[in-house]
C-alpha atoms as a PDB file:
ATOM      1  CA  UNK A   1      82.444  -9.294  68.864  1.00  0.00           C
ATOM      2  CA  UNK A   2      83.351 -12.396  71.044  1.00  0.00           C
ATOM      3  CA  UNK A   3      82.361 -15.828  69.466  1.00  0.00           C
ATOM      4  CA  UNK A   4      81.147 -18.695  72.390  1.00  0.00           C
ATOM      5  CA  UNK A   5      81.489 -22.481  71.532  1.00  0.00           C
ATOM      6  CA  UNK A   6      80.343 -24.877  74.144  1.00  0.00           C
ATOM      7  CA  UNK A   7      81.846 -28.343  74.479  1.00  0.00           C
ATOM      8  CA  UNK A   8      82.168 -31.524  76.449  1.00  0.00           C
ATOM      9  CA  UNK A   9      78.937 -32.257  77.157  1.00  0.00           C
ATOM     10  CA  UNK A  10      77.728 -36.230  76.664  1.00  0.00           C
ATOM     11  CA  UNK A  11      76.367 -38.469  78.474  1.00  0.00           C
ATOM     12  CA  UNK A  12      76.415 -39.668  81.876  1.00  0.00           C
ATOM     13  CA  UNK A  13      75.103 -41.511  84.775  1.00  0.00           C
ATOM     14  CA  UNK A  14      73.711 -40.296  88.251  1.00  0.00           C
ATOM     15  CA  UNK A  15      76.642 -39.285  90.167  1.00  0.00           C
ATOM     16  CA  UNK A  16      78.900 -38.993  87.449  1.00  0.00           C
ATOM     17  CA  UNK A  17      80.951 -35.661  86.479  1.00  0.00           C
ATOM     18  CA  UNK A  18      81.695 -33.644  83.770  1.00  0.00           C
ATOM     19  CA  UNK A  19      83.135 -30.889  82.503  1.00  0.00           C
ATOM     20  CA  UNK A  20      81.973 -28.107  79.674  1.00  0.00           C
ATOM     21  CA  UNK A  21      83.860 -26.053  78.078  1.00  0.00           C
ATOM     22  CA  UNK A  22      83.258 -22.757  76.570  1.00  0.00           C
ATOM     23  CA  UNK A  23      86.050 -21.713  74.248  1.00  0.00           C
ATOM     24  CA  UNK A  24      85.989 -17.540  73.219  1.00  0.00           C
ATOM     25  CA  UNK A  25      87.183 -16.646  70.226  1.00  0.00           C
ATOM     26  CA  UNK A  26      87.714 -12.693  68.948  1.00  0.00           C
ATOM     27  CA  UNK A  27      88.091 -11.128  72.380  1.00  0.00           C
ATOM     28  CA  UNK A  28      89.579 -12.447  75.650  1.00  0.00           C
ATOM     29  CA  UNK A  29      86.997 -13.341  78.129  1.00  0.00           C
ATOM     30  CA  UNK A  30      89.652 -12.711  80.969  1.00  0.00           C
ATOM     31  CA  UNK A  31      87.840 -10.051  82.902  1.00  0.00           C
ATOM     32  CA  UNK A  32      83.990 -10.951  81.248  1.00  0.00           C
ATOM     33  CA  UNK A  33      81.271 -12.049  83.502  1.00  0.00           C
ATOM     34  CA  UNK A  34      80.350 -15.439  81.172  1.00  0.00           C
ATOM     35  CA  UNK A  35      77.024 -17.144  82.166  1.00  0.00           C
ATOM     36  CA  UNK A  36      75.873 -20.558  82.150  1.00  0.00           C
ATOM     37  CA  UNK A  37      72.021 -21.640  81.140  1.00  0.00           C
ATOM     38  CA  UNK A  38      70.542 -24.556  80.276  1.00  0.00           C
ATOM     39  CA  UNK A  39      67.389 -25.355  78.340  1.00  0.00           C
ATOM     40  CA  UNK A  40      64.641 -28.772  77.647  1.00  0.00           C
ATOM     41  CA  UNK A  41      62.728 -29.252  75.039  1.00  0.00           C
ATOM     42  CA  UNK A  42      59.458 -26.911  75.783  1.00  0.00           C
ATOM     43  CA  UNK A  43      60.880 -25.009  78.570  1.00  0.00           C
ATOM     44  CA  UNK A  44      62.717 -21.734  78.942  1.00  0.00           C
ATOM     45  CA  UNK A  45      66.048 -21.225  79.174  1.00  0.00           C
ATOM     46  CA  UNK A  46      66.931 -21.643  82.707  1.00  0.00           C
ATOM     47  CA  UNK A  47      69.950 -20.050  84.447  1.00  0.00           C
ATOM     48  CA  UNK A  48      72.795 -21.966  86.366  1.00  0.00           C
ATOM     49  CA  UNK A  49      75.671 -20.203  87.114  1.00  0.00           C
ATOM     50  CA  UNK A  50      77.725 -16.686  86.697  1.00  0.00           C
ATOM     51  CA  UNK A  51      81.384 -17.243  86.135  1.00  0.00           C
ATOM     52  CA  UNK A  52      82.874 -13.667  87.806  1.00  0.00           C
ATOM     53  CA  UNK A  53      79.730 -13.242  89.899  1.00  0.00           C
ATOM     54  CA  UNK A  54      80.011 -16.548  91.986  1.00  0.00           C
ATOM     55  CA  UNK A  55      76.333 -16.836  91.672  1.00  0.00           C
ATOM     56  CA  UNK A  56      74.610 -20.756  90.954  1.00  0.00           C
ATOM     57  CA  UNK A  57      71.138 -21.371  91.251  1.00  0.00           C
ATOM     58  CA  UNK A  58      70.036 -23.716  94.104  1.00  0.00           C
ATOM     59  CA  UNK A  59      69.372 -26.697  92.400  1.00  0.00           C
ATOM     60  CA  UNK A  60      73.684 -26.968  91.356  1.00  0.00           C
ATOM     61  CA  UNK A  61      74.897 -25.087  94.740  1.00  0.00           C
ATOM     62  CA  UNK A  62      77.622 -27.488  95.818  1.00  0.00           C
ATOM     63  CA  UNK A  63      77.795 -29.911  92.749  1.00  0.00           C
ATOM     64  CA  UNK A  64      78.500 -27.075  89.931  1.00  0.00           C
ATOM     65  CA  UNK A  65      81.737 -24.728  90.048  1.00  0.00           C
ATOM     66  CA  UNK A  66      82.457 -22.430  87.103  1.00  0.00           C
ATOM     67  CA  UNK A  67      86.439 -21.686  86.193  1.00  0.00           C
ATOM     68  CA  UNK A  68      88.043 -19.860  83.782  1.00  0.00           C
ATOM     69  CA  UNK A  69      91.772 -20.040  81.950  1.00  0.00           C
ATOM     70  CA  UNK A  70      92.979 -16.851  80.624  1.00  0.00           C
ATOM     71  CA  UNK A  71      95.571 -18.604  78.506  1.00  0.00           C
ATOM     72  CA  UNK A  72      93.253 -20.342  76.481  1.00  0.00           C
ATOM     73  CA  UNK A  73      90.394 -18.224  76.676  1.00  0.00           C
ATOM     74  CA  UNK A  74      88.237 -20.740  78.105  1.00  0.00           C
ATOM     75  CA  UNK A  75      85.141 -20.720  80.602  1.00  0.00           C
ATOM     76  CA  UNK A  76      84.292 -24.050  82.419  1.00  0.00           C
ATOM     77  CA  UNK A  77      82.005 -25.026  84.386  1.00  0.00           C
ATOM     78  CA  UNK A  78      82.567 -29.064  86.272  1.00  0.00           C
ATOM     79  CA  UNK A  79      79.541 -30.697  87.618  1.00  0.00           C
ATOM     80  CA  UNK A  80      79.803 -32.972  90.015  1.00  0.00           C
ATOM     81  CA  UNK A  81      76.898 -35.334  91.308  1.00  0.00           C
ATOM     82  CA  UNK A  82      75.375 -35.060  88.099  1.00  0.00           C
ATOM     83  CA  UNK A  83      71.562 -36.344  88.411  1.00  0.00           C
ATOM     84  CA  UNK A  84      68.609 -36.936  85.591  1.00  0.00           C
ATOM     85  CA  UNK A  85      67.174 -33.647  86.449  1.00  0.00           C
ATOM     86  CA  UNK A  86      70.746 -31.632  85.299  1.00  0.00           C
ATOM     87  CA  UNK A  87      69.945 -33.092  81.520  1.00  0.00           C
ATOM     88  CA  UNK A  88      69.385 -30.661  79.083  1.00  0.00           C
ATOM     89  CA  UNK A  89      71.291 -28.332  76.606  1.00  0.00           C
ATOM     90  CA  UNK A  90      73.880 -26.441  77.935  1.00  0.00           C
ATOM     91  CA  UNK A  91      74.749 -22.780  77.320  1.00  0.00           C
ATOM     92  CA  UNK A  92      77.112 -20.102  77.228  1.00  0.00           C
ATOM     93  CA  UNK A  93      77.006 -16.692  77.432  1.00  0.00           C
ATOM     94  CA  UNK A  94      78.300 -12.814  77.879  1.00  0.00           C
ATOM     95  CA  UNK A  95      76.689 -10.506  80.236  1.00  0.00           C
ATOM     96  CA  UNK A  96      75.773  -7.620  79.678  1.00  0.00           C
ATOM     97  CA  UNK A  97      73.913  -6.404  82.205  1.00  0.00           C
ATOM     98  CA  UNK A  98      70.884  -6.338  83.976  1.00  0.00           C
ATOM     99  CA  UNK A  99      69.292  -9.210  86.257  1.00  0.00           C
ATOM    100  CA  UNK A 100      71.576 -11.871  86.504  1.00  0.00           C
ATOM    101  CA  UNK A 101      68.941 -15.137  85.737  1.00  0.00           C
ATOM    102  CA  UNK A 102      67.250 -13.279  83.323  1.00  0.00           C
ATOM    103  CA  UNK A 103      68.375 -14.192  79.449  1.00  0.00           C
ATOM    104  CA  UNK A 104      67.951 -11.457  78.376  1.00  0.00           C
ATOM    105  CA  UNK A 105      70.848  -9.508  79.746  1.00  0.00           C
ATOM    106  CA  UNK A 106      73.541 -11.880  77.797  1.00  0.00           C
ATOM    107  CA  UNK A 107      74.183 -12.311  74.742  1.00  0.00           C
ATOM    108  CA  UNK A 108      76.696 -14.065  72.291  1.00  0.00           C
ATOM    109  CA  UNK A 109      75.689 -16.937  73.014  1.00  0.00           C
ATOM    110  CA  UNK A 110      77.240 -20.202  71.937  1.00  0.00           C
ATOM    111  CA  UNK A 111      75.297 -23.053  69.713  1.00  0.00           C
ATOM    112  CA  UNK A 112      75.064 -25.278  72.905  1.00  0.00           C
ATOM    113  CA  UNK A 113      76.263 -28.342  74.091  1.00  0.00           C
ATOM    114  CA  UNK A 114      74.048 -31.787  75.091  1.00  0.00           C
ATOM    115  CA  UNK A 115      74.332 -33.030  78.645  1.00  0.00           C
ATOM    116  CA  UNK A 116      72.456 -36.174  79.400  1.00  0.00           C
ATOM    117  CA  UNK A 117      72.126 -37.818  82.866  1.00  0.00           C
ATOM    118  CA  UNK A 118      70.812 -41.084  83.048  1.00  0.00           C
ATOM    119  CA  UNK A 119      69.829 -43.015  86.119  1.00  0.00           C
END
């Protein structure tokens, strides 16, 4: 079973960029559709983008682009414009079917990583 570890997350101020990184570890990723979610305290994880689908919710269309490198095994996803409303906890995961913003149709999901946006 694949392993998922987020990283690069920190913090930030409106406008700023950055870049996570979601490293796979005990099968490639290469040809996996690898989701991207992200979660505040007392809310719901809340979906942002599907690396192999091309799919971003509205609110990142435009600022967020996911990536991947085969050679490393690595999902990315840069954000760009980064504003207070984009902080939260950052996730990755494998899907596995089913409707694309739902979380419940991925799994192996990695421990997270912090994003923080100030203004």
């Amino acid at each position: 079973q694949v392993r998922l570890v987020e990283s690069g997350g920190g913090l930030v101020q409106a406008g700023g960029s950055l870049r996570l990184s979601c490293a796979a570890a005990g099968r490639t990723i290469s040809t996996t559709a690898v989701g991207w979610f992200r979660q505040t305290p007392g809310k719901e994880r809340e979906f942002v983008a599907l690396l192999g689908g091309g799919t971003y919710v509205d609110a990142v269309k435009g600022r967020f682009t996911g990536s991947r490198d085969n050679a490393s095994n690595t999902a990315y996803l840069h954000m760009n414009n980064l504003r207070p409303e984009d902080t939260g906890v950052y996730f990755c995961a494998v899907y596995r079917g089913g409707p694309v913003r739902d979380a419940t149709a991925y799994d192996s999901w990695g421990p997270g990583a912090q994003v923080t946006v100030s203004s």
